[in-house]
PDB file of N, CA and C in Angstrom:
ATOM      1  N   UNK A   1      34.190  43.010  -7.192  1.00  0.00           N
ATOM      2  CA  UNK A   1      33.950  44.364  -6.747  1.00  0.00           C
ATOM      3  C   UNK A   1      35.261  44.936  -6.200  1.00  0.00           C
ATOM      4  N   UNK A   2      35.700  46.189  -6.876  1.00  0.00           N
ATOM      5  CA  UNK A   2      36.770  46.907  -6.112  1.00  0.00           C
ATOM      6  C   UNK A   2      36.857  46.954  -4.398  1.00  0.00           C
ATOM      7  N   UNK A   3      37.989  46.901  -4.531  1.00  0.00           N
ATOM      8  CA  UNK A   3      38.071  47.588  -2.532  1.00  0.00           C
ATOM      9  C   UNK A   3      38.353  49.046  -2.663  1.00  0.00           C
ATOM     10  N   UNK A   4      37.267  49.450  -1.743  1.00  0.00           N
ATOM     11  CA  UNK A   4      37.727  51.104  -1.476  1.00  0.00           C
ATOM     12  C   UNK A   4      38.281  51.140  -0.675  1.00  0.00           C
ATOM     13  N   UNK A   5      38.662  52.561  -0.288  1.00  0.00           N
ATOM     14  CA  UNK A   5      39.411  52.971   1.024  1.00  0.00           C
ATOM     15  C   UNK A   5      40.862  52.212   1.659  1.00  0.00           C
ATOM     16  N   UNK A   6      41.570  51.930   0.534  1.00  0.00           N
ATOM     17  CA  UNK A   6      42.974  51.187   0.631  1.00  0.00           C
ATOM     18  C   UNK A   6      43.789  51.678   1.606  1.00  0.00           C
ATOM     19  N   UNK A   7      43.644  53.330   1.725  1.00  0.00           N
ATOM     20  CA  UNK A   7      44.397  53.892   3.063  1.00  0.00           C
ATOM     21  C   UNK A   7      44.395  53.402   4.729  1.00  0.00           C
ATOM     22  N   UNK A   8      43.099  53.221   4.674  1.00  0.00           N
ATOM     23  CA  UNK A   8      42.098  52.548   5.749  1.00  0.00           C
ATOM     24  C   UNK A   8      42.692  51.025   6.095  1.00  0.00           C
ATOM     25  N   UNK A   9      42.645  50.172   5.103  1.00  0.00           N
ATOM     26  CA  UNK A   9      43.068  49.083   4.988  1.00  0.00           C
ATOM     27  C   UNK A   9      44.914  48.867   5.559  1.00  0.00           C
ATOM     28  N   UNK A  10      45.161  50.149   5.043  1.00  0.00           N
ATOM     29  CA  UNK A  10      46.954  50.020   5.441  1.00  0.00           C
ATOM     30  C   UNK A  10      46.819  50.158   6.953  1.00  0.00           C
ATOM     31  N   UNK A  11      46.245  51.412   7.011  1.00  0.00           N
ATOM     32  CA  UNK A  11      46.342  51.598   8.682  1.00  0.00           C
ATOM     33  C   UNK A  11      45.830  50.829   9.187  1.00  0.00           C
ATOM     34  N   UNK A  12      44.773  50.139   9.252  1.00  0.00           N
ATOM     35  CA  UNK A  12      44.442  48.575   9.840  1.00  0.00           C
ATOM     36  C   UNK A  12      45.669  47.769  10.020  1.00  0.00           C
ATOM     37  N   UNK A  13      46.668  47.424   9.575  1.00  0.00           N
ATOM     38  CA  UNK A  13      47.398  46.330   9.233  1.00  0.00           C
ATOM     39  C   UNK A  13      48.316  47.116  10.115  1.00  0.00           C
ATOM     40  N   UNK A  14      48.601  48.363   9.808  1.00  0.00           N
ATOM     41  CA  UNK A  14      50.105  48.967  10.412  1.00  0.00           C
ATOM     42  C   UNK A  14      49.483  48.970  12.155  1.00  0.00           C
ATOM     43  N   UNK A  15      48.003  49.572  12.636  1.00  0.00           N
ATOM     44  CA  UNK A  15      47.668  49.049  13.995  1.00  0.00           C
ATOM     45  C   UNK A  15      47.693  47.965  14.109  1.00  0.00           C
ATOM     46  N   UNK A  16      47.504  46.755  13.412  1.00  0.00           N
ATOM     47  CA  UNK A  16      48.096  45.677  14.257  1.00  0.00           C
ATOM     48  C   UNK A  16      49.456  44.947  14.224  1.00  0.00           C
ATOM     49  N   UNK A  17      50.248  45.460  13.212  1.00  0.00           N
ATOM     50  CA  UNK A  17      51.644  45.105  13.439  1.00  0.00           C
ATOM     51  C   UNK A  17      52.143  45.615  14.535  1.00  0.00           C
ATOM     52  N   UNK A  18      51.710  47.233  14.929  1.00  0.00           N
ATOM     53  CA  UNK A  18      51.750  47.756  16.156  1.00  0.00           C
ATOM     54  C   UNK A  18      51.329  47.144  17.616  1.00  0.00           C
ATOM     55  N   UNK A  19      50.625  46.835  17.088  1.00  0.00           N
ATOM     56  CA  UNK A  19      49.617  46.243  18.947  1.00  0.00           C
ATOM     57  C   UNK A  19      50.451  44.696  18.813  1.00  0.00           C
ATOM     58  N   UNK A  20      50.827  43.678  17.736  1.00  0.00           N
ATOM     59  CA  UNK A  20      51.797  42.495  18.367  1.00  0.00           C
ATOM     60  C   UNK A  20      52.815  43.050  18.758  1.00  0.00           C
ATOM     61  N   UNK A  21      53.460  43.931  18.199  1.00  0.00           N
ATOM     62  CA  UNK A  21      54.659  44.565  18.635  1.00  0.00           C
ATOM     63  C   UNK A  21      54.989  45.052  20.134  1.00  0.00           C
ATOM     64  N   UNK A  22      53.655  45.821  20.724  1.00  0.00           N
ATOM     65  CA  UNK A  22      53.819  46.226  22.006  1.00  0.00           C
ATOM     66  C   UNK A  22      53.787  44.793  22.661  1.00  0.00           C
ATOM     67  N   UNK A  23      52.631  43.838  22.275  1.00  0.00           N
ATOM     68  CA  UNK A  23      52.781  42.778  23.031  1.00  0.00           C
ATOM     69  C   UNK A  23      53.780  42.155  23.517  1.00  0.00           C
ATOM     70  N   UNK A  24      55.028  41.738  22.382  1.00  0.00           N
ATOM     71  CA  UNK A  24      56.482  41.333  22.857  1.00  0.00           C
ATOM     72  C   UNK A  24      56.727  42.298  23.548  1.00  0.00           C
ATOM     73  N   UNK A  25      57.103  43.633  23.280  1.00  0.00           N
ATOM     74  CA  UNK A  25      57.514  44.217  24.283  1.00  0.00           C
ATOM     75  C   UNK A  25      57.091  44.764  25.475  1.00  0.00           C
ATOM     76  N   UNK A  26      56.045  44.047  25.629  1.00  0.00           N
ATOM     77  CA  UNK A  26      55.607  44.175  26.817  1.00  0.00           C
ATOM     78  C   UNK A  26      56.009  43.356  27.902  1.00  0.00           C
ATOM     79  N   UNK A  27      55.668  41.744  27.174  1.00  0.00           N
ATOM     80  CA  UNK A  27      55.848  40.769  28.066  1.00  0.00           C
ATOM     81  C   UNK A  27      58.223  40.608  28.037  1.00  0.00           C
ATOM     82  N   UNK A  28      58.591  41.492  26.947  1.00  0.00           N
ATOM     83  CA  UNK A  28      59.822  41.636  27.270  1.00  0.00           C
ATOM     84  C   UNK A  28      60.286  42.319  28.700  1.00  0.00           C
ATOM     85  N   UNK A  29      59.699  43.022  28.632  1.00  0.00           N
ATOM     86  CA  UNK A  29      59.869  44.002  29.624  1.00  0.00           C
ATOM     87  C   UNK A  29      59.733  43.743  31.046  1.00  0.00           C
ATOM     88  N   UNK A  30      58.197  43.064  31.071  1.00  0.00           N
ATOM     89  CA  UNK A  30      57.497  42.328  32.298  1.00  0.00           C
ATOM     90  C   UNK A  30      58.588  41.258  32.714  1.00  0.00           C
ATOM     91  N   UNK A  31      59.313  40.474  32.317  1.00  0.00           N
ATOM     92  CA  UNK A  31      60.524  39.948  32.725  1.00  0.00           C
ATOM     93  C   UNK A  31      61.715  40.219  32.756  1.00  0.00           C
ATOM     94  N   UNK A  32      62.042  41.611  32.256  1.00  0.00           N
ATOM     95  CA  UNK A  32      63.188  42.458  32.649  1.00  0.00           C
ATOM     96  C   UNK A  32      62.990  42.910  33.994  1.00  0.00           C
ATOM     97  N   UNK A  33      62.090  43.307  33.963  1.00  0.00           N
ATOM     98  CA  UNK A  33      61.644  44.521  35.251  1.00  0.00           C
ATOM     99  C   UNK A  33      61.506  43.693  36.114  1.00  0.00           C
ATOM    100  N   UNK A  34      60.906  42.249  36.327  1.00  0.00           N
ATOM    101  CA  UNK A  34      61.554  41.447  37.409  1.00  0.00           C
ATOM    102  C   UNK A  34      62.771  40.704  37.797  1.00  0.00           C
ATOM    103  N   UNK A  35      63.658  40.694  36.767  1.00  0.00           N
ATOM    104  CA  UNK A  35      64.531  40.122  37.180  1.00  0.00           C
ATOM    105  C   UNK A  35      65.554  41.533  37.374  1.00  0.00           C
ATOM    106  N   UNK A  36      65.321  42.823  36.776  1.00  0.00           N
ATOM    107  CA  UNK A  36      66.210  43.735  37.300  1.00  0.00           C
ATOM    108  C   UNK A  36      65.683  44.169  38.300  1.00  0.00           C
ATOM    109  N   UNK A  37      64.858  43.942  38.713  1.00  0.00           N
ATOM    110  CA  UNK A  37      64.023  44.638  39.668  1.00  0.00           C
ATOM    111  C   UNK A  37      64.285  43.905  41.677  1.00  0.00           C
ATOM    112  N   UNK A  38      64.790  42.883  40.679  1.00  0.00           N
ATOM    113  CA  UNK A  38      65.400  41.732  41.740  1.00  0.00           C
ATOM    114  C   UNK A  38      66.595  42.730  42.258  1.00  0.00           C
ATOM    115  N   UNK A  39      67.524  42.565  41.073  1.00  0.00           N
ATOM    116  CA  UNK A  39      68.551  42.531  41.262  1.00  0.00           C
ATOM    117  C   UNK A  39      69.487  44.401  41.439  1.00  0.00           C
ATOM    118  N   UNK A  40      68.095  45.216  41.173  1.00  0.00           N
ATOM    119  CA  UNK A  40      68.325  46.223  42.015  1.00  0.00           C
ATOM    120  C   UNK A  40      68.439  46.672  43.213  1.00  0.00           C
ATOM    121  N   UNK A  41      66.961  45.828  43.547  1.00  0.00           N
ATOM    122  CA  UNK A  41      67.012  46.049  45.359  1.00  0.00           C
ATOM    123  C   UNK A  41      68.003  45.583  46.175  1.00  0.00           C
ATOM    124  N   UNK A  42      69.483  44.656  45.496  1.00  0.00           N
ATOM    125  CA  UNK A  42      70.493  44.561  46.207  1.00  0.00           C
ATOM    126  C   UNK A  42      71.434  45.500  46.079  1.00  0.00           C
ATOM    127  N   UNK A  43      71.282  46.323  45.555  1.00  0.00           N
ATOM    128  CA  UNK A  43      72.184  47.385  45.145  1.00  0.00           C
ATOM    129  C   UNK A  43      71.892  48.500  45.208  1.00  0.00           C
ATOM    130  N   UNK A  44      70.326  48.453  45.993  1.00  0.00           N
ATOM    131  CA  UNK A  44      69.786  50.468  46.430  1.00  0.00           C
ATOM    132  C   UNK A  44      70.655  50.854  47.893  1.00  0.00           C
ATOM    133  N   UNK A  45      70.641  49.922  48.482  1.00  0.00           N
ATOM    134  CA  UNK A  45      71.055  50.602  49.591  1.00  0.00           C
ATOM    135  C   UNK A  45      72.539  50.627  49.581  1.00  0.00           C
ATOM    136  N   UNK A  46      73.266  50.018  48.827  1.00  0.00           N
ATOM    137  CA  UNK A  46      74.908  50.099  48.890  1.00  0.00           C
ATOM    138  C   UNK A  46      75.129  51.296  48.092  1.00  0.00           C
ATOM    139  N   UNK A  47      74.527  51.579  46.984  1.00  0.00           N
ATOM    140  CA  UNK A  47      74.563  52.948  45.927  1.00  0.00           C
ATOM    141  C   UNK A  47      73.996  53.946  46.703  1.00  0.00           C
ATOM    142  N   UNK A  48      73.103  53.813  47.267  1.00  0.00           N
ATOM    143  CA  UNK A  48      72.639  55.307  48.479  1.00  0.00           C
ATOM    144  C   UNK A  48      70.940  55.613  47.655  1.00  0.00           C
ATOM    145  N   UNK A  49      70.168  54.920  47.979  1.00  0.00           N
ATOM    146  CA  UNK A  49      68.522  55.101  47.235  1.00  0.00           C
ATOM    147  C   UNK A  49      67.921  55.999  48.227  1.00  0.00           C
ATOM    148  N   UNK A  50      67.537  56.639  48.061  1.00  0.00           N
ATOM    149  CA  UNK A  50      67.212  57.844  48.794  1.00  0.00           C
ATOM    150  C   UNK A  50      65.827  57.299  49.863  1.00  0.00           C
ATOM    151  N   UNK A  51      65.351  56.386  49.574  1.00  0.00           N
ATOM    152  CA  UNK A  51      64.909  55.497  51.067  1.00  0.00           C
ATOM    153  C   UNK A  51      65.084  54.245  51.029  1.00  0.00           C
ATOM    154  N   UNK A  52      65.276  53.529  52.212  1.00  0.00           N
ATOM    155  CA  UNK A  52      65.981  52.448  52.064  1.00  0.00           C
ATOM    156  C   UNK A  52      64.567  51.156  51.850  1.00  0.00           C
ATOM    157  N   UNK A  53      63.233  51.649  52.011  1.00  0.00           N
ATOM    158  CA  UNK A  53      62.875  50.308  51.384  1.00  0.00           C
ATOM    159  C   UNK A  53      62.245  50.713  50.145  1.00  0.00           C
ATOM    160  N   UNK A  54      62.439  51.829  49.533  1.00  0.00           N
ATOM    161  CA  UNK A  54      62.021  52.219  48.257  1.00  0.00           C
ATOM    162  C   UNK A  54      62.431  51.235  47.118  1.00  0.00           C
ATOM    163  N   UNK A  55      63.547  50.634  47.490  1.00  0.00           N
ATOM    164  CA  UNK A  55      64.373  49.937  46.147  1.00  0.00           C
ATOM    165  C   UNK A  55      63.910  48.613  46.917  1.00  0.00           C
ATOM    166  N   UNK A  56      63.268  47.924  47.354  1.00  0.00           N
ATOM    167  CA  UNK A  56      62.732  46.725  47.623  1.00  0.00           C
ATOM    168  C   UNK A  56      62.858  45.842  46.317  1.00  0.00           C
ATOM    169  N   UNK A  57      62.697  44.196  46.667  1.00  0.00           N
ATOM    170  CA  UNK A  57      62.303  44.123  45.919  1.00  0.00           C
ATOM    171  C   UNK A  57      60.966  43.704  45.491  1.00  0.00           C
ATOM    172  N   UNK A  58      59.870  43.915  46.490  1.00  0.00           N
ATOM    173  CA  UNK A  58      58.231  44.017  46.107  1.00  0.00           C
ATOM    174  C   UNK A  58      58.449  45.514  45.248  1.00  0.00           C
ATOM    175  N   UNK A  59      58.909  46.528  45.725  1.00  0.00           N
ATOM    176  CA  UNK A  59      58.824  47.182  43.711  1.00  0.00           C
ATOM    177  C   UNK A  59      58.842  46.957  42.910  1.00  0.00           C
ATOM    178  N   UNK A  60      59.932  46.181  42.314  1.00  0.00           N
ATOM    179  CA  UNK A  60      59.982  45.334  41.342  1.00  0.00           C
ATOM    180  C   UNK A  60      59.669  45.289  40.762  1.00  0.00           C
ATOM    181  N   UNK A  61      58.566  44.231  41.795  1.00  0.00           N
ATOM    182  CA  UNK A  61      57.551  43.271  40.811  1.00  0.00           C
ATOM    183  C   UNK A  61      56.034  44.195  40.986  1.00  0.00           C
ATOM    184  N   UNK A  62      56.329  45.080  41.612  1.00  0.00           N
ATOM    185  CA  UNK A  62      55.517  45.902  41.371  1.00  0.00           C
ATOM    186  C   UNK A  62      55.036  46.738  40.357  1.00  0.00           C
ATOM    187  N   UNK A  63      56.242  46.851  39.951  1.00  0.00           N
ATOM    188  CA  UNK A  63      56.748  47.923  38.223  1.00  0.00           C
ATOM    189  C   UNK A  63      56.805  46.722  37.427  1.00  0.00           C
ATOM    190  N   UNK A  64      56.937  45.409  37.404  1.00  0.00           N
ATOM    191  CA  UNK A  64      56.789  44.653  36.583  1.00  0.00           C
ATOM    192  C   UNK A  64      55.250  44.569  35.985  1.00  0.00           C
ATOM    193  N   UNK A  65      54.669  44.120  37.481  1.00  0.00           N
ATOM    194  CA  UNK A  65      52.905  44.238  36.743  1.00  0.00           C
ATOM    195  C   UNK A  65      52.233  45.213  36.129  1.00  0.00           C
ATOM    196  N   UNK A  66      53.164  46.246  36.390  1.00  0.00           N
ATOM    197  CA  UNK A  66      52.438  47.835  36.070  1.00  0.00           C
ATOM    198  C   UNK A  66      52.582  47.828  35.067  1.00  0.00           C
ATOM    199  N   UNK A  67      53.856  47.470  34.285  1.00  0.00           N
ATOM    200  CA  UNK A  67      54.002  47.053  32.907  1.00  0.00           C
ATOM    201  C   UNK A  67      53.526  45.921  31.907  1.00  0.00           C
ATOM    202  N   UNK A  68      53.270  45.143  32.508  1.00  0.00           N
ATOM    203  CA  UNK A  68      52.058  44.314  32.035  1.00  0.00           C
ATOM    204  C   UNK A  68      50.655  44.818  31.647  1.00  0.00           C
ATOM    205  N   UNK A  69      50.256  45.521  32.836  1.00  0.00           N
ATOM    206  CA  UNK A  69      49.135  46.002  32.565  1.00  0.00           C
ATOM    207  C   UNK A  69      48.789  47.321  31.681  1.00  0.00           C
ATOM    208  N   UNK A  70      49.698  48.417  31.707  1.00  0.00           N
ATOM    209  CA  UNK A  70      49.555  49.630  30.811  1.00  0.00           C
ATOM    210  C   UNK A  70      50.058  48.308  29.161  1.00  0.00           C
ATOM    211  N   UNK A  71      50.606  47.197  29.453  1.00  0.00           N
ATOM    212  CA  UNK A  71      51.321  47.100  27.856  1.00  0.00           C
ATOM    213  C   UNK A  71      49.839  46.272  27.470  1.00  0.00           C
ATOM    214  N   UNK A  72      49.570  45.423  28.180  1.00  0.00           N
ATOM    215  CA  UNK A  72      48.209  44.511  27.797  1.00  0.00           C
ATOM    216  C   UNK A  72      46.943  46.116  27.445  1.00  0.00           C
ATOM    217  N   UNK A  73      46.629  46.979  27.945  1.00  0.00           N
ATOM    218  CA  UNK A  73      45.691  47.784  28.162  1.00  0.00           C
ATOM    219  C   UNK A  73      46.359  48.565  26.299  1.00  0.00           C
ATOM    220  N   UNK A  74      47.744  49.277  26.053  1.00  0.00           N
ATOM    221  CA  UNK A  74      47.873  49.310  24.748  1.00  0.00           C
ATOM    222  C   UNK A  74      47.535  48.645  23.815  1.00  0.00           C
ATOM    223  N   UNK A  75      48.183  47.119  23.984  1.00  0.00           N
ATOM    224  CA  UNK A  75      47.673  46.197  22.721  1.00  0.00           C
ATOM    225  C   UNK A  75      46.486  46.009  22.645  1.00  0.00           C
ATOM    226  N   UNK A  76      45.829  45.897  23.522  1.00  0.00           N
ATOM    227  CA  UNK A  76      44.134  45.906  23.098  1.00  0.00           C
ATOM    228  C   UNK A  76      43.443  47.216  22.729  1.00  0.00           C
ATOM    229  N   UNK A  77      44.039  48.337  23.064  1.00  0.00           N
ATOM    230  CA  UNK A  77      43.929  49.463  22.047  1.00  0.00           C
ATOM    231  C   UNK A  77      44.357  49.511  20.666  1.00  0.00           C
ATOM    232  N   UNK A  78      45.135  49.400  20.232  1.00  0.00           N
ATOM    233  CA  UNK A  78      45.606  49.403  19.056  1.00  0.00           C
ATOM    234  C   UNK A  78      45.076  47.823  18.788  1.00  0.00           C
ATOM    235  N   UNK A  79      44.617  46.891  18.984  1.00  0.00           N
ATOM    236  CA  UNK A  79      43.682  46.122  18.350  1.00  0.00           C
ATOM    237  C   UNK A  79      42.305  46.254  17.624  1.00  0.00           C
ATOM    238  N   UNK A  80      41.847  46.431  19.063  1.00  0.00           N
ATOM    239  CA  UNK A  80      40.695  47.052  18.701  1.00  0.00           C
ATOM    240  C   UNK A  80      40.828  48.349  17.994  1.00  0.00           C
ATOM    241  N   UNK A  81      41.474  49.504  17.963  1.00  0.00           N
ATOM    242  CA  UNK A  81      41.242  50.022  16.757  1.00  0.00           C
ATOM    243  C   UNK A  81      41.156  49.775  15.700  1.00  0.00           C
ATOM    244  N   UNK A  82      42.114  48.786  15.048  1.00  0.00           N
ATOM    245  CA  UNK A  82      42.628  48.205  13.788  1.00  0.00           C
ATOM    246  C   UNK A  82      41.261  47.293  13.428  1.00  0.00           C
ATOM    247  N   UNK A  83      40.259  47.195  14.214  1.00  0.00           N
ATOM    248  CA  UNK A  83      38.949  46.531  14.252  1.00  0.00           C
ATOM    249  C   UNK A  83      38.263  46.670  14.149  1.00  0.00           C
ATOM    250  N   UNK A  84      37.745  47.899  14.638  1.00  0.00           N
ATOM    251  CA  UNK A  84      36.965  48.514  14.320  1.00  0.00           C
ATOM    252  C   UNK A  84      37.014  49.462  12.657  1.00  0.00           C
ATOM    253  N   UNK A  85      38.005  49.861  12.636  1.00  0.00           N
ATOM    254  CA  UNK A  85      38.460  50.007  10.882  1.00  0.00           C
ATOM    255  C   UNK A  85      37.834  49.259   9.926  1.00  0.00           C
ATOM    256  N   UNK A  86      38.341  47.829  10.437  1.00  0.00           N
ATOM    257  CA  UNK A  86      37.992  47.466   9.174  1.00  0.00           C
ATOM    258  C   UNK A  86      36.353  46.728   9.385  1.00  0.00           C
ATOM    259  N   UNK A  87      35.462  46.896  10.835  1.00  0.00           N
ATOM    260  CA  UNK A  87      34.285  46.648  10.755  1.00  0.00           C
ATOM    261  C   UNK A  87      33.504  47.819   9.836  1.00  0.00           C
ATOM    262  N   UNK A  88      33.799  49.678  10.391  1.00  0.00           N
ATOM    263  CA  UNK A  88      33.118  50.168   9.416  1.00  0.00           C
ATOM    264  C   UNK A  88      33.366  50.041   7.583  1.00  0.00           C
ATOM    265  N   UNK A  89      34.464  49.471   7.458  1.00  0.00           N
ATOM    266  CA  UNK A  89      34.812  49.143   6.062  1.00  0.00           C
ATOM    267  C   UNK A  89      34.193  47.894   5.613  1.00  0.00           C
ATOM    268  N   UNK A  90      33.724  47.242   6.550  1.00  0.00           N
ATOM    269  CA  UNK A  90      32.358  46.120   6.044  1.00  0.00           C
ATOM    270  C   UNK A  90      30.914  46.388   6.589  1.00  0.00           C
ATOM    271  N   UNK A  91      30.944  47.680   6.858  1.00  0.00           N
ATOM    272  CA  UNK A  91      29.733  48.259   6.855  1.00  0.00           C
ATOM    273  C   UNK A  91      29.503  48.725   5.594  1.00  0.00           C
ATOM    274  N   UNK A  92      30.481  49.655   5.454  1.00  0.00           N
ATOM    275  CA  UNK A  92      30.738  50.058   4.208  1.00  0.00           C
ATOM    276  C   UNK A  92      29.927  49.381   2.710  1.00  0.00           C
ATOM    277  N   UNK A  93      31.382  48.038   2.920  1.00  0.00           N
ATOM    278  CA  UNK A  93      30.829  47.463   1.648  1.00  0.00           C
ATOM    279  C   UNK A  93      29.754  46.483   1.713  1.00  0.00           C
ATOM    280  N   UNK A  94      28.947  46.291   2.635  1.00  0.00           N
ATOM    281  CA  UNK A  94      27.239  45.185   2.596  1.00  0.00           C
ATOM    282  C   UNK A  94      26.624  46.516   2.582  1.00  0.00           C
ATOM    283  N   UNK A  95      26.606  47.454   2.810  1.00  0.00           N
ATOM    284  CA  UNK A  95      25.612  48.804   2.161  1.00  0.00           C
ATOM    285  C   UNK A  95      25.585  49.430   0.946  1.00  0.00           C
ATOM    286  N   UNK A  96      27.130  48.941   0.277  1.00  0.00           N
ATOM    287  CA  UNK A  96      26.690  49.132  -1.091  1.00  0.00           C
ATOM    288  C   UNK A  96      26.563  48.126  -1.914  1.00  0.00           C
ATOM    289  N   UNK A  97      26.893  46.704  -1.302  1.00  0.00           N
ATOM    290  CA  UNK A  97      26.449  45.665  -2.075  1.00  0.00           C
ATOM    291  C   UNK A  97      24.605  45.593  -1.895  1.00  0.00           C
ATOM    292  N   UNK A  98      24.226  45.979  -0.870  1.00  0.00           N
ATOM    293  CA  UNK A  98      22.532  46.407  -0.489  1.00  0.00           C
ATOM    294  C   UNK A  98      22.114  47.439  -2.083  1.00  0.00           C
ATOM    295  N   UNK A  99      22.775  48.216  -1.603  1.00  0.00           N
ATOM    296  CA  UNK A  99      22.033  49.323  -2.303  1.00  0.00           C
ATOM    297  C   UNK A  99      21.628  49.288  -4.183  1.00  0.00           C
ATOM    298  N   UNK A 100      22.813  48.415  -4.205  1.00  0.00           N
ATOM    299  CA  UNK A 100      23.250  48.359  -6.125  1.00  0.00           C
ATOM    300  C   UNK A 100      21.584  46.823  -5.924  1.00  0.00           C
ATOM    301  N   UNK A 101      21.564  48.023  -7.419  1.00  0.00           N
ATOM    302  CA  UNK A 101      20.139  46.904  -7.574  1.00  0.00           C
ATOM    303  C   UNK A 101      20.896  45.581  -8.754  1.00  0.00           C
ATOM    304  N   UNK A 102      19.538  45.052  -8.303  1.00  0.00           N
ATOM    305  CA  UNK A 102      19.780  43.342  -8.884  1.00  0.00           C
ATOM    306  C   UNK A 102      19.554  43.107 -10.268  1.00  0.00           C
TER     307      UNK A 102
END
């Protein structure tokens, strides 16, 4: 039996090349942002940070998790989209393998 809806099928694949993609760069990031995040707060108050415990470094790792969490909260968007795609596309095809008589 043919596959329909091949467009469908691409964009499935291109959302989830997308959603691993954010994943590395997420968890890239989540360990940038702590180790720069370190290594900023020694350098807010000598550069002049416009409050002095603003550049802490519990920010940091504060902006580290924040980035974890908006990047984890993307990839499971763009997962689950790419999932739901291709569930109605096997709705799809067991309703017309149903329907075609025997």
């Amino acid at each position: 039996m043919e596959k329909k809806f091949k467009a469908l099928r691409t964009i499935s694949v291109i959302f989830k090349i997308l959603a691993w993609f954010i994943a590395v760069m997420t968890i890239v990031g989540f360990f940038g942002m702590l180790v720069g995040g370190a290594a900023l707060s020694q350098y807010g108050s000598k550069y002049g940070a416009p409050t002095p415990g603003m550049m802490g470094p519990m920010w940091g790792i504060f902006m580290a998790f924040y980035v974890l969490i908006v990047g984890a909260i993307s990839f499971i968007s763009f997962l689950a989209g790419a999932e739901i795609i291709l569930v109605i596309l096997a709705i799809e095809e067991n309703t017309r393998v149903a329907k075609t008589p025997t």
